[in-house]
N, C-alpha and C. Protein backbone atom coordinates (compact mmCIF):
# COMPACT_ATOMS: atom_id res chain seq x y z
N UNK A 1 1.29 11.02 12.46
CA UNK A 1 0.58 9.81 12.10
C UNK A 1 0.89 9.46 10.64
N UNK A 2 1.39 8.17 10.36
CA UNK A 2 1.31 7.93 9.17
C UNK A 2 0.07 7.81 8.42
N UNK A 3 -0.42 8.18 6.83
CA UNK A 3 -0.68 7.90 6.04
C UNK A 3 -0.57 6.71 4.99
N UNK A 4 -1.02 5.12 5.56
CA UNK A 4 -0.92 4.37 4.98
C UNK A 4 -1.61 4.33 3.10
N UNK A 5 -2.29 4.89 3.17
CA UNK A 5 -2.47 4.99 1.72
C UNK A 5 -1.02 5.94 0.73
N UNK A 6 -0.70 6.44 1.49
CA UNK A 6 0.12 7.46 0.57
C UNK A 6 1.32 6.44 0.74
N UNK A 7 1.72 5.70 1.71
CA UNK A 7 2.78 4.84 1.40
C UNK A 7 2.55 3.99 0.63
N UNK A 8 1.55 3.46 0.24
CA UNK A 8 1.37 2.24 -0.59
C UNK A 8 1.18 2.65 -2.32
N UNK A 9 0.81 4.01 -2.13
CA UNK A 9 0.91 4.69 -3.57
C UNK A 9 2.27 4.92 -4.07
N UNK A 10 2.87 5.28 -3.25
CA UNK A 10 4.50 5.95 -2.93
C UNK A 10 5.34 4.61 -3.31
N UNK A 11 4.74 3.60 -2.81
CA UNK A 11 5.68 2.42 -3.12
C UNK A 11 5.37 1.99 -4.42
N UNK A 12 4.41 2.10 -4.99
CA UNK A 12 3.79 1.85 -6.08
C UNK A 12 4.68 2.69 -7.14
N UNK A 13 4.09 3.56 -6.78
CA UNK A 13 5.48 4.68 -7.57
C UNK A 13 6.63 4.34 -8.28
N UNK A 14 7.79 3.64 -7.03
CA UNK A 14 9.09 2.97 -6.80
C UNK A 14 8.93 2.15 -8.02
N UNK A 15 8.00 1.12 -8.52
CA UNK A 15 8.41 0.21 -9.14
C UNK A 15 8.62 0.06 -10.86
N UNK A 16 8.48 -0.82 -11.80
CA UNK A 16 8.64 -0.54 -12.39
C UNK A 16 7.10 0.39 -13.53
N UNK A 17 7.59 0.87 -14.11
CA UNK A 17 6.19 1.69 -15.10
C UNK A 17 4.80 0.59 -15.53
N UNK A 18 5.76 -0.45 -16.01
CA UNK A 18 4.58 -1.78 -16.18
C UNK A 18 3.79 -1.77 -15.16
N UNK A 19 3.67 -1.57 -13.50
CA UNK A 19 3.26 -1.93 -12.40
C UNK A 19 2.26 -0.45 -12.33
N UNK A 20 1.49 -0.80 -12.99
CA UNK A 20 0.90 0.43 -13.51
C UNK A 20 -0.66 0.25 -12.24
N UNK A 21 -1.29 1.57 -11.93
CA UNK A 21 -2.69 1.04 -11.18
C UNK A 21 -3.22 0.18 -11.48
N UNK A 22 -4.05 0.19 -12.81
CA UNK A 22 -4.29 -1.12 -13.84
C UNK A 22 -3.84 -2.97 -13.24
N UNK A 23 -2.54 -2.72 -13.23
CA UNK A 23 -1.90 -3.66 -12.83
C UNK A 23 -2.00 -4.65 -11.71
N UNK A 24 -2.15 -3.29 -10.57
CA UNK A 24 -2.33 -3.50 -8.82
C UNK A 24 -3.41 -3.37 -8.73
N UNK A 25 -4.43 -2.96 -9.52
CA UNK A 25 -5.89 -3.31 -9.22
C UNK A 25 -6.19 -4.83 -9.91
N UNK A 26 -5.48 -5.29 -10.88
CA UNK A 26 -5.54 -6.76 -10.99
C UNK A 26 -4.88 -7.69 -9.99
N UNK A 27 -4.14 -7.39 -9.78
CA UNK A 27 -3.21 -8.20 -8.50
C UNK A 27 -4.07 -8.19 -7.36
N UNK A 28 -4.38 -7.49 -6.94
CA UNK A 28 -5.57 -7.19 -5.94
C UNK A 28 -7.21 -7.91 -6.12
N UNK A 29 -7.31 -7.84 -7.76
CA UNK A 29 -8.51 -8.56 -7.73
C UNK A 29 -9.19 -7.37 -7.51
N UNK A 30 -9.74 -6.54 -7.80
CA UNK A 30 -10.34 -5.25 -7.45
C UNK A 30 -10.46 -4.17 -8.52
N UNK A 31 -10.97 -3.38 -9.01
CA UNK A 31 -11.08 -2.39 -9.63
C UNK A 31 -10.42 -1.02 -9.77
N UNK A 32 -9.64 -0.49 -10.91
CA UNK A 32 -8.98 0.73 -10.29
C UNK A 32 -9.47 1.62 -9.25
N UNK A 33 -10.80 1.91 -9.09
CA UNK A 33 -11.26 3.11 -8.37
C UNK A 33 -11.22 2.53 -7.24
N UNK A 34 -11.23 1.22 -6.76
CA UNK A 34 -10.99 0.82 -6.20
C UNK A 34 -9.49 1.36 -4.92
N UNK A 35 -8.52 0.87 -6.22
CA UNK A 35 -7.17 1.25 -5.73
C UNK A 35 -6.81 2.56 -5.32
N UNK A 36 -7.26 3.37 -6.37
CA UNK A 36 -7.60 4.96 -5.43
C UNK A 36 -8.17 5.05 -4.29
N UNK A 37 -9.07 4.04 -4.35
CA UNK A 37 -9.65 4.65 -2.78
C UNK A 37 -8.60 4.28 -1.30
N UNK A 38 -7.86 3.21 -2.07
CA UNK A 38 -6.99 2.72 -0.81
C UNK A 38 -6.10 3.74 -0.81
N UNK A 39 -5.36 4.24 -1.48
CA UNK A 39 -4.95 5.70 -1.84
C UNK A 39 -4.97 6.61 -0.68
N UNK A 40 -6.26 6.97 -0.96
CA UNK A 40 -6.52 8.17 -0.13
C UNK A 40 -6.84 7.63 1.91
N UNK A 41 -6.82 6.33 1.81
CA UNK A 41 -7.15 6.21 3.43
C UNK A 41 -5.76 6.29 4.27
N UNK A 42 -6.20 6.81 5.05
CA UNK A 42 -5.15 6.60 6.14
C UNK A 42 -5.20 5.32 6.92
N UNK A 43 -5.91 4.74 7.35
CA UNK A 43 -5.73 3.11 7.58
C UNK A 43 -6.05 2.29 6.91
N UNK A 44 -5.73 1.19 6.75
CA UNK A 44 -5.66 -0.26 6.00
C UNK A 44 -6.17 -1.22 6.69
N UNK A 45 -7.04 -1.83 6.46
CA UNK A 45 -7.42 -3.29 7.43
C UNK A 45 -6.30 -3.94 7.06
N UNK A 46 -5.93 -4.91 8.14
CA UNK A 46 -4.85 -5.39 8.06
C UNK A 46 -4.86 -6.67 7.30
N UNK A 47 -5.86 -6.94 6.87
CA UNK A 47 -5.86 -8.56 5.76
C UNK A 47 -5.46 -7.90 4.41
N UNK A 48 -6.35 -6.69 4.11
CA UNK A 48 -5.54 -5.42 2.84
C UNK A 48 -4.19 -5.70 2.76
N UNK A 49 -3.82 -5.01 3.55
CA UNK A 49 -1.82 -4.57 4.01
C UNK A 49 -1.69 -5.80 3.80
N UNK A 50 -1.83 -7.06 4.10
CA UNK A 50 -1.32 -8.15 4.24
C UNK A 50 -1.00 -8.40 2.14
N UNK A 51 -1.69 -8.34 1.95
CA UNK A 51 -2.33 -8.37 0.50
C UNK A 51 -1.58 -7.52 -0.46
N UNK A 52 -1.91 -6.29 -0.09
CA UNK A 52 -0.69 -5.64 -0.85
C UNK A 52 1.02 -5.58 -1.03
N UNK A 53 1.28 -6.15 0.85
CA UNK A 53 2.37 -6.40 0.87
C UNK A 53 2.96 -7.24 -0.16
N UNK A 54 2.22 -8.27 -0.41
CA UNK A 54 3.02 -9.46 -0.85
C UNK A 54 2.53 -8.90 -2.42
N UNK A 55 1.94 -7.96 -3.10
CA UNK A 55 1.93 -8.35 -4.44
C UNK A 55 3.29 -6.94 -4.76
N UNK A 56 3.44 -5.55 -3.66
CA UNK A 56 4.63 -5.35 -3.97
C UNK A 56 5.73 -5.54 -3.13
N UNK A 57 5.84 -7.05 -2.69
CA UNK A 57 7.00 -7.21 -1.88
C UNK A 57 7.53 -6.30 -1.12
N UNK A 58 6.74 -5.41 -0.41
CA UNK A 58 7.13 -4.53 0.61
C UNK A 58 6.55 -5.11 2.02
N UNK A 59 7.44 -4.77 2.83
CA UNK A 59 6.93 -4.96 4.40
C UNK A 59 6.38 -3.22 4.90
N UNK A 60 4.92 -3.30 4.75
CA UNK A 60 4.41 -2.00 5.24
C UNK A 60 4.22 -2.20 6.64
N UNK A 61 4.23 -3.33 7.45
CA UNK A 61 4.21 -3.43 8.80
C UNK A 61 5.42 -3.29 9.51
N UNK A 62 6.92 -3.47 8.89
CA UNK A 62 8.09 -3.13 9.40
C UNK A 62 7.50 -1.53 9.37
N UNK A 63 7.35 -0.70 8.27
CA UNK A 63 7.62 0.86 7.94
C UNK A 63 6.80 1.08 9.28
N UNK A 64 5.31 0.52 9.11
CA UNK A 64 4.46 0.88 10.91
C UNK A 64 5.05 0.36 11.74
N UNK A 65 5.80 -0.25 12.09
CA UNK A 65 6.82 -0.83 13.29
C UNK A 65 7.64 0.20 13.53
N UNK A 66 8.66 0.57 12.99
CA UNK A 66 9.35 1.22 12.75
C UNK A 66 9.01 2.91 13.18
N UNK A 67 8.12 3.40 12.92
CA UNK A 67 7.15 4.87 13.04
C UNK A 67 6.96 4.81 14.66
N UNK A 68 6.31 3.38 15.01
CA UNK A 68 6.15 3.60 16.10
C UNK A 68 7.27 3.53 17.24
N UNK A 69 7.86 2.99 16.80
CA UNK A 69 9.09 3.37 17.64
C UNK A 69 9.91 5.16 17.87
N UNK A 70 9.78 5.38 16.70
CA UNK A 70 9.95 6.82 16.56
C UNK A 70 9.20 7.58 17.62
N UNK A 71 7.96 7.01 17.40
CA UNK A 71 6.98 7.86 18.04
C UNK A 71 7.00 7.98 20.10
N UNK A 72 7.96 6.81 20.55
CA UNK A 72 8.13 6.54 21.56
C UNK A 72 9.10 7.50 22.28
């Protein structure tokens, strides 16, 4: 089972140092502790994911597309 929080940290990671938590908890509109908490979940409501996708231009619904096919 994937760990959607750890991918979205993980991608976070990837970018540049400026794109700091700080950062993605502003982009988000939300509070750092906030952003930790998305962190640690394993699912995402999907209006979230939708949300995060687009502030780090990642498709986290291809990566869950993708898993599940694996998983077949």
């Amino acid at each position: 089972m994937i760990h959607v929080g750890k991918m979205i940290k993980a991608e976070l990671a990837r970018h540049p140092k400026a794109h700091t938590v700080t950062w993605f908890a502003e982009q988000l509109h939300c509070k750092r502790t906030n952003v930790y908490d998305i962190f640690n979940r394993a699912n995402v409501d999907t209006g979230l994911l939708t949300r995060i996708s687009r502030v780090l231009e990642h498709d986290f619904f291809h990566d869950l597309s993708e898993n599940l096919k694996e998983d077949v």
